[in-house]
Every structure is written in structure tokens, then in C-alpha cells.
N, C-alpha and C. Protein backbone atom coordinates (compact mmCIF):
# COMPACT_ATOMS: atom_id res chain seq x y z
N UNK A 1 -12.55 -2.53 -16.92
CA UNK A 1 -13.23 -1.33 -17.36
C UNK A 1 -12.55 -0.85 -18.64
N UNK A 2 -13.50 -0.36 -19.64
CA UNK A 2 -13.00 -0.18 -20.87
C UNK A 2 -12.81 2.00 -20.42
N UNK A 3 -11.66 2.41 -20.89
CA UNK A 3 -11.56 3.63 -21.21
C UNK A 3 -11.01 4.21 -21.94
N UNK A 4 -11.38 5.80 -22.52
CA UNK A 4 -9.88 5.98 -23.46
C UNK A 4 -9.43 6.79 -22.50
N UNK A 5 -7.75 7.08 -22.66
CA UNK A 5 -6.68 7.85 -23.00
C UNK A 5 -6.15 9.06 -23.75
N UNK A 6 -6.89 9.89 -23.11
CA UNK A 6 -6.70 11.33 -24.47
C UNK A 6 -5.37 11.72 -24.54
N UNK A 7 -4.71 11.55 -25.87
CA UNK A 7 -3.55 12.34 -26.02
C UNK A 7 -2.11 11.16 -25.84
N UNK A 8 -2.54 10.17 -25.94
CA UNK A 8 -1.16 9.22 -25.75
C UNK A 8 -0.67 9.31 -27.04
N UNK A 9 0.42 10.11 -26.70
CA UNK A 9 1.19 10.31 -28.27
C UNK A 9 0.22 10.83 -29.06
N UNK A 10 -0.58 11.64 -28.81
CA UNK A 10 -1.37 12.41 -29.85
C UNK A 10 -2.59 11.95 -30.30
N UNK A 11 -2.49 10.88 -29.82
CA UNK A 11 -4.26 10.20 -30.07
C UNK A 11 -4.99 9.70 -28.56
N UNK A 12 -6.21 8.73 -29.36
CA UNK A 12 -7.27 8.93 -28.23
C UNK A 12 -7.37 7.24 -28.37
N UNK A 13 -6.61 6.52 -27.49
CA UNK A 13 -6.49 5.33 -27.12
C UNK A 13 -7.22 4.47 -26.40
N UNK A 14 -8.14 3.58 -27.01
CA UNK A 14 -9.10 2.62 -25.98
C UNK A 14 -8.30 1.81 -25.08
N UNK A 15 -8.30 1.41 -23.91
CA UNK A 15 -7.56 -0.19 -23.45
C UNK A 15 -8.55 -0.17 -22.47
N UNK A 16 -8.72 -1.41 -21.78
CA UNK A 16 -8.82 -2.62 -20.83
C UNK A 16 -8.20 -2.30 -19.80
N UNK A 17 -9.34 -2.05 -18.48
CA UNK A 17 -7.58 -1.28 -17.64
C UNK A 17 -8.82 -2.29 -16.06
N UNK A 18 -7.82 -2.43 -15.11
CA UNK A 18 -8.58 -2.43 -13.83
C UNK A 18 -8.15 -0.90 -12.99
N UNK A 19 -8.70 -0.14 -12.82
CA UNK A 19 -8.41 1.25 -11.85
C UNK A 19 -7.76 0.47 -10.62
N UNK A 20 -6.37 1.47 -10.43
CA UNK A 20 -5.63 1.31 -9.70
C UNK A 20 -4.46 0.19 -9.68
N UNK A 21 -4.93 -0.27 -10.61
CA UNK A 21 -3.79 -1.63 -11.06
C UNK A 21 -2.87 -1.48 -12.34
N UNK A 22 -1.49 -1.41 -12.33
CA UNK A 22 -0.49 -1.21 -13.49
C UNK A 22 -0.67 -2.16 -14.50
N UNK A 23 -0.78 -1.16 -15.66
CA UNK A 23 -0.69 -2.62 -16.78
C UNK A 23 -0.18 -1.91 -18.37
N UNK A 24 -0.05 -2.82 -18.94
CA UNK A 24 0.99 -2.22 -20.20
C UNK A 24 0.00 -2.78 -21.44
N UNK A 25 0.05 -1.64 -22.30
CA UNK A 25 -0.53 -1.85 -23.33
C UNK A 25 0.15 -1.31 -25.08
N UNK A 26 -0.14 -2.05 -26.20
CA UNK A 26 0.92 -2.03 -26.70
C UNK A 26 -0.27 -1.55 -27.90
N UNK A 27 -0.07 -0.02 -28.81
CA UNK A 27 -0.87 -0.45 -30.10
C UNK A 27 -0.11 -0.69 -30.75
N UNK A 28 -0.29 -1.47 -32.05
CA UNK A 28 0.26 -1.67 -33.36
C UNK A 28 0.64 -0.47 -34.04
N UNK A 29 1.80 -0.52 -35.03
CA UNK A 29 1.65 0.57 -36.22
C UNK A 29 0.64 0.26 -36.84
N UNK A 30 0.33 -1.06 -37.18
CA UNK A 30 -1.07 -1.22 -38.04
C UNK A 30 -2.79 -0.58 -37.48
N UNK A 31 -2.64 -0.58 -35.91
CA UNK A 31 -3.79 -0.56 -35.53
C UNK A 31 -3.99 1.00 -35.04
N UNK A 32 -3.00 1.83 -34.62
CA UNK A 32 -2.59 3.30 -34.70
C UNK A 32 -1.42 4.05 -35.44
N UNK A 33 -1.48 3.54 -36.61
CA UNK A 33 -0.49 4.76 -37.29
C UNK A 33 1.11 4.45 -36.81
N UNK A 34 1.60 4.27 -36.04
CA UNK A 34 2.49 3.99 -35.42
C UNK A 34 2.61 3.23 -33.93
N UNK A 35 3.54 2.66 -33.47
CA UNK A 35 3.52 1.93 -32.44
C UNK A 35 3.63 2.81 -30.82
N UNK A 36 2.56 2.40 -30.42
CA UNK A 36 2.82 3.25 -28.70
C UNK A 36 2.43 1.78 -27.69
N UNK A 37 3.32 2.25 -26.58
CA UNK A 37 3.26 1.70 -25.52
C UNK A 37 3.04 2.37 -24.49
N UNK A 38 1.78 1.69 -23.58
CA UNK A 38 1.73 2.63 -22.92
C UNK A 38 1.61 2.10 -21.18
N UNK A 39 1.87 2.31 -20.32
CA UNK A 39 2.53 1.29 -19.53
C UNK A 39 2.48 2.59 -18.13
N UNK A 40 1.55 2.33 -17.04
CA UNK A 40 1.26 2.43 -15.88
C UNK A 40 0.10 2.20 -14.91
N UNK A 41 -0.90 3.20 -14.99
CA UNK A 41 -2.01 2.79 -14.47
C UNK A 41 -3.01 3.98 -14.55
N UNK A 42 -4.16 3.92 -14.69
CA UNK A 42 -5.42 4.61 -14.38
C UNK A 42 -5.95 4.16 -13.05
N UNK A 43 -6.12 5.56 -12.61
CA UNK A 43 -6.36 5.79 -11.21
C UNK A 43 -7.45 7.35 -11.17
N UNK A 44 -8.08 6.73 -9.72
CA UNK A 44 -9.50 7.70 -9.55
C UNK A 44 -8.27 9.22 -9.01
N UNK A 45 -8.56 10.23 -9.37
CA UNK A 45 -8.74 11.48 -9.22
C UNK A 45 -9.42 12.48 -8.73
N UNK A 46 -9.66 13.66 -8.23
CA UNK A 46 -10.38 14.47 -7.42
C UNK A 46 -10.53 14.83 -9.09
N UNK A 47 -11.94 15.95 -9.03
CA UNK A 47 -12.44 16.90 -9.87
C UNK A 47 -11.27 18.03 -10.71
N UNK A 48 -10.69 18.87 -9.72
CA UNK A 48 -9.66 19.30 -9.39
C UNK A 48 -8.57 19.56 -10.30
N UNK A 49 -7.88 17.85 -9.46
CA UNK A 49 -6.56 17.20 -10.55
C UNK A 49 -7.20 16.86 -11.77
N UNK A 50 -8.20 16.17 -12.04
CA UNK A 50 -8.78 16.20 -13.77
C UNK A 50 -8.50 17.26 -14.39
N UNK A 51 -8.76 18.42 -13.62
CA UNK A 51 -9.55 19.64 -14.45
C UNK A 51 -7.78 20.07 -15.18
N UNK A 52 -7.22 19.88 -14.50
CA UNK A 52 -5.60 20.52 -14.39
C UNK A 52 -5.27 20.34 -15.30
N UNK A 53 -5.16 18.22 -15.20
CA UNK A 53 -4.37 17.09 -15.82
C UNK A 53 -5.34 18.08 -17.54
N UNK A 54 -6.30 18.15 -17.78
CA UNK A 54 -6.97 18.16 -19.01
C UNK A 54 -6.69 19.75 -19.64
N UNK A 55 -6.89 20.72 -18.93
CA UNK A 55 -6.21 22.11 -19.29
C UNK A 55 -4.54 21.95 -19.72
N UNK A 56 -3.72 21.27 -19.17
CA UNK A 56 -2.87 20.91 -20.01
C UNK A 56 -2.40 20.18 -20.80
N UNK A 57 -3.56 19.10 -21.23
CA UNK A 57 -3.85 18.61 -22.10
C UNK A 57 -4.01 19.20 -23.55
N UNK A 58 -4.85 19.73 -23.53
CA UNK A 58 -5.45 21.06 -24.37
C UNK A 58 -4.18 21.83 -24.59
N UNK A 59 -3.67 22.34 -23.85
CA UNK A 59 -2.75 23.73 -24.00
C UNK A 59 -1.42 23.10 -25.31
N UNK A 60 -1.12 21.14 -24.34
CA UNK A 60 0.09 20.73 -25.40
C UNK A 60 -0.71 20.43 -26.39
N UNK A 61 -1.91 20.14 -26.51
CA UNK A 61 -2.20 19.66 -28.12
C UNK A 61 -3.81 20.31 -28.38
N UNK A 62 -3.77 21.24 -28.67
CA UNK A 62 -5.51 21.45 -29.03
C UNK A 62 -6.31 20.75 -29.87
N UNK A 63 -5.79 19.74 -30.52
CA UNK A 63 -6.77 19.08 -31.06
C UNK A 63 -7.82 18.18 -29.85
N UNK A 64 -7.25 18.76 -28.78
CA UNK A 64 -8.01 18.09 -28.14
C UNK A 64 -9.40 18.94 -26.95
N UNK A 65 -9.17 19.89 -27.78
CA UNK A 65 -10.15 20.82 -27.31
C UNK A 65 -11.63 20.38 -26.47
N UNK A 66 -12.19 19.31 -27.62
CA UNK A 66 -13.45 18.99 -27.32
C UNK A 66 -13.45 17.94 -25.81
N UNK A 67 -12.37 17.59 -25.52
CA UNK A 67 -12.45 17.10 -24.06
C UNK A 67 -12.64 17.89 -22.92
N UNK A 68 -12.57 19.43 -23.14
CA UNK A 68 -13.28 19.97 -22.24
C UNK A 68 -14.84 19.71 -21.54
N UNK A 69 -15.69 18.83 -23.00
CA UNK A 69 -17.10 18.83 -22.41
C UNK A 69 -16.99 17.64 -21.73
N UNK A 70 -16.07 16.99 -21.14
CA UNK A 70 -16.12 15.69 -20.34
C UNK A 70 -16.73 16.25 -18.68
N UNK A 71 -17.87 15.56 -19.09
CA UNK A 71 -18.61 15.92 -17.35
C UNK A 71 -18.14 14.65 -16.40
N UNK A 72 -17.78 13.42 -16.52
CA UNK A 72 -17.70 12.74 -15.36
C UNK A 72 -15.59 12.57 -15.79
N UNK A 73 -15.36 14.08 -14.21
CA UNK A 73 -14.09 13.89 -14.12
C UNK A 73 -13.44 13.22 -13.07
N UNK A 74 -13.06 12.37 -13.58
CA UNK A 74 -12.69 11.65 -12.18
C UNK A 74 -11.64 10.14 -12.41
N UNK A 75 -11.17 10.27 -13.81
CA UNK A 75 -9.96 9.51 -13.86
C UNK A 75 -8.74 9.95 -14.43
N UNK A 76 -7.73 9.54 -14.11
CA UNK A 76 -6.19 10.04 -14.67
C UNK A 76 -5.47 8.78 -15.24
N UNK A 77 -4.90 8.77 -16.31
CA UNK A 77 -3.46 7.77 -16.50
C UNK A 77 -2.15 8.60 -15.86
N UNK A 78 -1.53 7.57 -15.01
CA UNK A 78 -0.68 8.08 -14.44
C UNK A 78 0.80 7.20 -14.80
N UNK A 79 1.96 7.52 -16.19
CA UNK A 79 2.85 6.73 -16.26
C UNK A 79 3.46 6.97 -17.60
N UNK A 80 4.10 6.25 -18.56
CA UNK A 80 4.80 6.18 -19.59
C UNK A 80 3.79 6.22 -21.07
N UNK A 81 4.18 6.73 -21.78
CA UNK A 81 3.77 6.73 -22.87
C UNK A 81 5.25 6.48 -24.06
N UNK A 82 5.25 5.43 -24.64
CA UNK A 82 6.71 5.66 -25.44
C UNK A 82 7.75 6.05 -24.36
N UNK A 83 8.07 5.55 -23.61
CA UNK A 83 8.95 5.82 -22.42
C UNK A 83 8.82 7.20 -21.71
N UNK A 84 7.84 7.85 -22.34
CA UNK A 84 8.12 9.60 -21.87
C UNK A 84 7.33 8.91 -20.62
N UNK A 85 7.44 10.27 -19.33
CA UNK A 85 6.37 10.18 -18.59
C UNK A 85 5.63 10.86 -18.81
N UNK A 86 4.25 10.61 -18.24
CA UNK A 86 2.75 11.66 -18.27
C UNK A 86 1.89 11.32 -17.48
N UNK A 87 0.75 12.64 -17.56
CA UNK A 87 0.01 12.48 -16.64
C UNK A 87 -1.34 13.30 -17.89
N UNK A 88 -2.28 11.83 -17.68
CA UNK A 88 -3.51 12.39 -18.85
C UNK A 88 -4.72 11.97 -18.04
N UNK A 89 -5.87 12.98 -19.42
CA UNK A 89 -6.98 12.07 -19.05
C UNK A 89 -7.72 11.36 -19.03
N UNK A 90 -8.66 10.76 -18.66
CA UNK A 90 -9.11 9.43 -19.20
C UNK A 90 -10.83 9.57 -19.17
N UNK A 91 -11.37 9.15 -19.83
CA UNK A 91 -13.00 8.79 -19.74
C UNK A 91 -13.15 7.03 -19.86
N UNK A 92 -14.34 6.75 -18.99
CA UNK A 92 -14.71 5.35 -19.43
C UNK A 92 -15.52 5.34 -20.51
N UNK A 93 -15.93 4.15 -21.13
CA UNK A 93 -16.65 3.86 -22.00
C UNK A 93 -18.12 4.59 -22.08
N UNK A 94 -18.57 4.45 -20.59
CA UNK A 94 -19.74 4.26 -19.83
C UNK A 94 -19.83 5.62 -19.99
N UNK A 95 -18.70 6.62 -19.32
CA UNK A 95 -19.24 7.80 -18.76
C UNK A 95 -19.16 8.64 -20.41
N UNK A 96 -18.01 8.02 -21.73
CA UNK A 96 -18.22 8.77 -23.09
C UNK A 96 -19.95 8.70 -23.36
N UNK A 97 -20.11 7.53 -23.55
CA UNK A 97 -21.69 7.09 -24.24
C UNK A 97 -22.84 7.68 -23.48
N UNK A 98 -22.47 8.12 -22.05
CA UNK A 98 -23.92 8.70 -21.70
C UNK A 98 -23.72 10.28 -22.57
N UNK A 99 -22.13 10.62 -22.02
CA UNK A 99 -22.11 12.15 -22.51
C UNK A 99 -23.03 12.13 -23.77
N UNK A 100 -22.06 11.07 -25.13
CA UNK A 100 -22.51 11.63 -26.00
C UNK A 100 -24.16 11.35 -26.35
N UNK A 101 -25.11 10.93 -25.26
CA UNK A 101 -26.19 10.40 -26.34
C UNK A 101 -26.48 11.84 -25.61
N UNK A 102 -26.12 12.33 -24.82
CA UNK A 102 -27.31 13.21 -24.08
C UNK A 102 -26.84 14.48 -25.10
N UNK A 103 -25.39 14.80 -25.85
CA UNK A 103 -25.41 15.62 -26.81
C UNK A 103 -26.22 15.14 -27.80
N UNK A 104 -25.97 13.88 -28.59
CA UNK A 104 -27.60 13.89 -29.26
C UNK A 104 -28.24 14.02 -28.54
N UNK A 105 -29.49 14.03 -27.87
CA UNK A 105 -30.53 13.65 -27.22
C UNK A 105 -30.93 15.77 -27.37
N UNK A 106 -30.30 16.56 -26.83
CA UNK A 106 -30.45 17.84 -26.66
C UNK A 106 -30.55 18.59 -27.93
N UNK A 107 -29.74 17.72 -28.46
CA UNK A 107 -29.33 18.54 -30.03
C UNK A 107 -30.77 18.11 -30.83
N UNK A 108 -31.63 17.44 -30.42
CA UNK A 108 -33.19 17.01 -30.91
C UNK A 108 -33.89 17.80 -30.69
């Protein structure tokens, strides 16, 4: 399953993940600005813990404001970023692209 990662080290990170399975992922300085590693697992979540994990999301970095309109909450990265630990949130591919067509789609 393809998802991003809001906020790993300050950006919004695609990877390749299986839910519930640990795995390590490495960007480039070339391919993000600088090098992150990011190394645990995405895992399903209650509504709840999303809502939490993403309000403090927001609070450490507001550029990430607009992840509030994420309607399908229901995944977390749970693990290292650059050795720090964290706890973020995640959208799939699937559940970004419906959001955003249906913001186009309304905005018509």
C-alpha cells in the first residue's frame, strides 16, 4: 500500500508500506532536501487516536494545517524518524485521491 507520512522531519513523505509490518525507508538528500530515515511501521488506528496523533501534528508544525480535512482516519506511523521517536499521520494514496477529486469535484 502506497501512503504518505505527514510531518517526517517536516515533510510529507510517500513510501511502500504493508500495514502492520516494520520496515525502513531511506530518502535521499537529493530526493528530499536532506536525508531521513524512517524506520517502524504503519498501523490501523481508531478515529480517536488519528484525531489526537494529527492535532499534534498541527500544533508542532502548522504548515500542516490542511491535514485537518483528512476524512478517512484511520492510519498512524508508529516509530523513528532520524532516530527521534514519533507518532504521525498517515493517508493512503487511495483515501488522498478520492479526498482530493471530491474537493475538485465540489469546487465545480
Amino acid at each position: 500500500m502506497r501512503v504518505f507520512i505527514y510531518n517526517a522531519a517536516g515533510l510529507t513523505v510517500p513510501v511502500e508500506v504493508e500495514p502492520g509490518l516494520p520496515f525502513k525507508f531511506t530518502c535521499t538528500e537529493e530526493e528530499c532536501g536532506r536525508k531521513i530515515v524512517i524506520e517502524g511501521v504503519v498501523r490501523p488506528a481508531s478515529e480517536e487516536e488519528f484525531t489526537r496523533v494529527l492535532e499534534k501534528t498541527v500544533k508542532e508544525n502548522s504548515d500542516f494545517e490542511k491535514i485537518r480535512e483528512i476524512t478517512a482516519r484511520k492510519l498512524v506511523f508508529e516509530g523513528k524518524v532520524n532516530g527521534k521517536e514519533v507518532l504521525l499521520p498517515v493517508e493512503s494514496f487511495e483515501d488522498f485521491a478520492r479526498r482530493f477529486l471530491e474537493e475538485v469535484l465540489v469546487l465545480r
